[in-house]
C-alpha atoms as a PDB file:
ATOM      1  CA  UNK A   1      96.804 102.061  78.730  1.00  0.00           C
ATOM      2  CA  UNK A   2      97.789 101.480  82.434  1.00  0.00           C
ATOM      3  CA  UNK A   3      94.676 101.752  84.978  1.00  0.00           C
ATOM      4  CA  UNK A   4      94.857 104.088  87.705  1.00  0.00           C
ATOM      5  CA  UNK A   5      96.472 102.720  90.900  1.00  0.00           C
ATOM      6  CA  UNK A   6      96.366 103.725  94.667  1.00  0.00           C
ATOM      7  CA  UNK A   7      99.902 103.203  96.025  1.00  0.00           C
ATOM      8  CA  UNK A   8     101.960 104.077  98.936  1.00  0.00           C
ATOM      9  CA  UNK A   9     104.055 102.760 101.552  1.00  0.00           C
ATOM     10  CA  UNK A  10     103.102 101.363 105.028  1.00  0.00           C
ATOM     11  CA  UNK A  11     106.416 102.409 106.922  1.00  0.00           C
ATOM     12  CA  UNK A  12     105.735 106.433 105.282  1.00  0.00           C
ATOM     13  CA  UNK A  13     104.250 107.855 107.589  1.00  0.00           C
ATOM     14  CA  UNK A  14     102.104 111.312 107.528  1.00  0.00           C
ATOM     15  CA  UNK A  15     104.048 112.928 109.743  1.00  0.00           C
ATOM     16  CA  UNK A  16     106.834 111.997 112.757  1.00  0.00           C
ATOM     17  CA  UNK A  17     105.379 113.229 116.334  1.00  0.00           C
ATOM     18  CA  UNK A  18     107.063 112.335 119.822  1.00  0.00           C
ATOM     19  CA  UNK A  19     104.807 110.765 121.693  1.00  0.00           C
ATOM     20  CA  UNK A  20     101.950 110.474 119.666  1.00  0.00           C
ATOM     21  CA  UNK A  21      99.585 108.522 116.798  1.00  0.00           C
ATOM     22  CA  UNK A  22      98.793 109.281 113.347  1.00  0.00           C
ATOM     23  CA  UNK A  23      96.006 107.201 111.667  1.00  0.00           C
ATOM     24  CA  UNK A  24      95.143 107.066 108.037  1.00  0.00           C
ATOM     25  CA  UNK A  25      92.669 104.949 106.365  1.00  0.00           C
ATOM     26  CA  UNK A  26      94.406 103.274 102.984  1.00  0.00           C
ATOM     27  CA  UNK A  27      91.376 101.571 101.826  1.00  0.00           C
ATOM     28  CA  UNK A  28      87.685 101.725 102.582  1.00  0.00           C
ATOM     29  CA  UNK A  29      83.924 100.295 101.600  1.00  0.00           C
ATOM     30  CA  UNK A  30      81.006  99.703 103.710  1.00  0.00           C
ATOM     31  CA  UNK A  31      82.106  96.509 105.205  1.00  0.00           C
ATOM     32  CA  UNK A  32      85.496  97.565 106.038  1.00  0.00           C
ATOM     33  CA  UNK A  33      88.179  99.877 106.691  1.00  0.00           C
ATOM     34  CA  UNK A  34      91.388  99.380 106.515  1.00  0.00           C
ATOM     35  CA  UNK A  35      94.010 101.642 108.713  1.00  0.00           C
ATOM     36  CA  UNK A  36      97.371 102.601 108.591  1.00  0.00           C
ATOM     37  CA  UNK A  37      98.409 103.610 112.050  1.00  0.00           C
ATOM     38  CA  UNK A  38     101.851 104.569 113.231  1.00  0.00           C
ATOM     39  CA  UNK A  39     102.228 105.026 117.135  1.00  0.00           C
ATOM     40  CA  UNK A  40     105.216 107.377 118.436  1.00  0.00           C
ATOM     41  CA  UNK A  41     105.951 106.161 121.835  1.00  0.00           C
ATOM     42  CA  UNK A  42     102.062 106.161 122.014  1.00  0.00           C
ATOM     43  CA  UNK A  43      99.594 104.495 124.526  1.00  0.00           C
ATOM     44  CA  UNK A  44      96.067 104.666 125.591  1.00  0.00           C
ATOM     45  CA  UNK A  45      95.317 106.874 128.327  1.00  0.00           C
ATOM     46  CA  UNK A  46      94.895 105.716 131.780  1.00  0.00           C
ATOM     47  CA  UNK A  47      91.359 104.243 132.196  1.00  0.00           C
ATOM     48  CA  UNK A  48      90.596 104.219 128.706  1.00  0.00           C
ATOM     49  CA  UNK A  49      89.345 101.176 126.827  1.00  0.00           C
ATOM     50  CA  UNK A  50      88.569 100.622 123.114  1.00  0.00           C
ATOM     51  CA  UNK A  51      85.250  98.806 122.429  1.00  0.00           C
ATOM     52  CA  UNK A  52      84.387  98.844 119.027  1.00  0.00           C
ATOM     53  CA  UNK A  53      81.257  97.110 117.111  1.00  0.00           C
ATOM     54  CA  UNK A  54      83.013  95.638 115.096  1.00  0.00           C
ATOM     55  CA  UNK A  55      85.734  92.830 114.772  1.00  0.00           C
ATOM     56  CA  UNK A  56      89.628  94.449 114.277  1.00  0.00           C
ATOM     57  CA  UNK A  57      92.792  92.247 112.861  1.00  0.00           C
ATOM     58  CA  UNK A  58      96.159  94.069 113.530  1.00  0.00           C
ATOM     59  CA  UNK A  59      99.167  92.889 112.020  1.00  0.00           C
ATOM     60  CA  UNK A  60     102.269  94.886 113.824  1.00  0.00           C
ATOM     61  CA  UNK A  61     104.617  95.403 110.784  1.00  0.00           C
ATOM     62  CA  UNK A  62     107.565  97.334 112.967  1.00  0.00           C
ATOM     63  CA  UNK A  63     108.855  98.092 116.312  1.00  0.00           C
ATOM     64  CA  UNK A  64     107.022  96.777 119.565  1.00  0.00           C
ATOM     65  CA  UNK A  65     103.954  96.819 121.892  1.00  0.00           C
ATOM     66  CA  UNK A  66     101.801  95.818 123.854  1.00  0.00           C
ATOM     67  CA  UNK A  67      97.601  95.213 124.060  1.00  0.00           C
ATOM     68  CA  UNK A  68      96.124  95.379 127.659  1.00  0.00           C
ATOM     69  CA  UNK A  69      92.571  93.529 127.963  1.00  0.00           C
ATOM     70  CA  UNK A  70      90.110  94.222 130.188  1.00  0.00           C
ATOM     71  CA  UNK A  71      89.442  90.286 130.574  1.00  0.00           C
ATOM     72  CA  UNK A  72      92.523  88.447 129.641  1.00  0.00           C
ATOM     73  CA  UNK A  73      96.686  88.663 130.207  1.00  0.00           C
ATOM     74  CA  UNK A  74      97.941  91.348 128.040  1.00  0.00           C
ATOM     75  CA  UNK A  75      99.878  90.337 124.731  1.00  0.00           C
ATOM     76  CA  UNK A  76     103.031  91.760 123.525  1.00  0.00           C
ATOM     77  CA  UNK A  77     103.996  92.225 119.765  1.00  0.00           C
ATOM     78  CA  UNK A  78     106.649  92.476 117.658  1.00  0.00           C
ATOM     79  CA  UNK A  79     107.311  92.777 113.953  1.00  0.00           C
ATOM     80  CA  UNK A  80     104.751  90.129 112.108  1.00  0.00           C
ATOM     81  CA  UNK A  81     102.878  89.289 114.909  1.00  0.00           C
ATOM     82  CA  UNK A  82      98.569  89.645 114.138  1.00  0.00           C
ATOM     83  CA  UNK A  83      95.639  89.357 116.446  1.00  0.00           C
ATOM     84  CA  UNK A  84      92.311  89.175 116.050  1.00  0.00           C
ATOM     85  CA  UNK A  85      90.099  91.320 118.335  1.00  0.00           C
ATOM     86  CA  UNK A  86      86.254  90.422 118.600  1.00  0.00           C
ATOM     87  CA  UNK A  87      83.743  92.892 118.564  1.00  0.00           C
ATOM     88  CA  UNK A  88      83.127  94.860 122.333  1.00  0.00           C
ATOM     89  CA  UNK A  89      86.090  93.007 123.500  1.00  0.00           C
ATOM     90  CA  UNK A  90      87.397  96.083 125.861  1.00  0.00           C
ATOM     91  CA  UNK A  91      91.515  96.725 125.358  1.00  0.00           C
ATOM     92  CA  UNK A  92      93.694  99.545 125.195  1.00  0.00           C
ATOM     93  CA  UNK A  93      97.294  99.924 123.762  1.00  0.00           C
ATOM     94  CA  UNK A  94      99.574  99.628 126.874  1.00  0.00           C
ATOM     95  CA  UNK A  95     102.568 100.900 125.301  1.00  0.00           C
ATOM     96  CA  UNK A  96     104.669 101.059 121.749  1.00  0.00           C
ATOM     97  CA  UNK A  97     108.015 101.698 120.472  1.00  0.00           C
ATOM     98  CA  UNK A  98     109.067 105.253 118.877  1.00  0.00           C
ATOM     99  CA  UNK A  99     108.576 103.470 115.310  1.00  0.00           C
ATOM    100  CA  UNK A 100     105.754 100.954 115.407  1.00  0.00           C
ATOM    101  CA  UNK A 101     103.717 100.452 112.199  1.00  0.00           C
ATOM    102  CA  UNK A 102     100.656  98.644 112.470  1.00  0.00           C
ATOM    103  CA  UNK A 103      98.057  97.889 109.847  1.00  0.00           C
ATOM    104  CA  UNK A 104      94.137  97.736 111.278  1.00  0.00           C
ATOM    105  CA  UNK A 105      91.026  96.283 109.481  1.00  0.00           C
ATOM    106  CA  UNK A 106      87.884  97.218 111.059  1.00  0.00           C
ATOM    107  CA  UNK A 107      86.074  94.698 109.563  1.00  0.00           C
ATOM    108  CA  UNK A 108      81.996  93.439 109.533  1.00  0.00           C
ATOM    109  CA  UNK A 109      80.569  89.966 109.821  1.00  0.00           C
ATOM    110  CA  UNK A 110      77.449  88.864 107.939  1.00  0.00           C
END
């Protein structure tokens, strides 16, 4: 007998929208979560940051973009490419490709 499996793909993607971001979580538990997010041309709106509790690694799996900080140079991606952003560390997507893939795991320390 064959256990029940989650499986998918990373590069299917919920649904194709111009200009936009769909998210979905693959894989969750208390200490983490685990995104799938696919950005369509997508960036953060002016004057918005991101400053989250907790610590998020993002591995860019296709296309390109770019993370703005509030505090350091900004850092462009491509296909591969992984960063680790601390908790409350302010940044904001500056801009992405019409087919980047990224996966993000919201993560907690203890």
């Amino acid at each position: 007998m064959n256990p029940v499996r989650q499986t998918g793909n990373i590069f299917t993607t919920p649904c194709s929208a111009s200009n936009g971001e769909q998210t979905a979580v693959l894989l969750s538990a208390a200490s983490f979560r685990l995104e799938q997010i696919a950005s369509f041309g997508a960036a953060s709106p002016e004057g918005f940051w991101y400053e989250q509790d907790r610590p998020e690694w993002v591995l860019l799996a296709r296309g390109q973009a770019t993370l703005g900080f509030e505090v350091a140079e900004p850092i462009e991606l491509k296909p591969g490419d992984y960063i680790l952003i601390p908790a409350r560390v302010r940044h904001r997507v500056e801009a992405t490709s019409g087919d980047t893939v990224w996966l993000a795991l919201h993560f907690t320390t203890s």
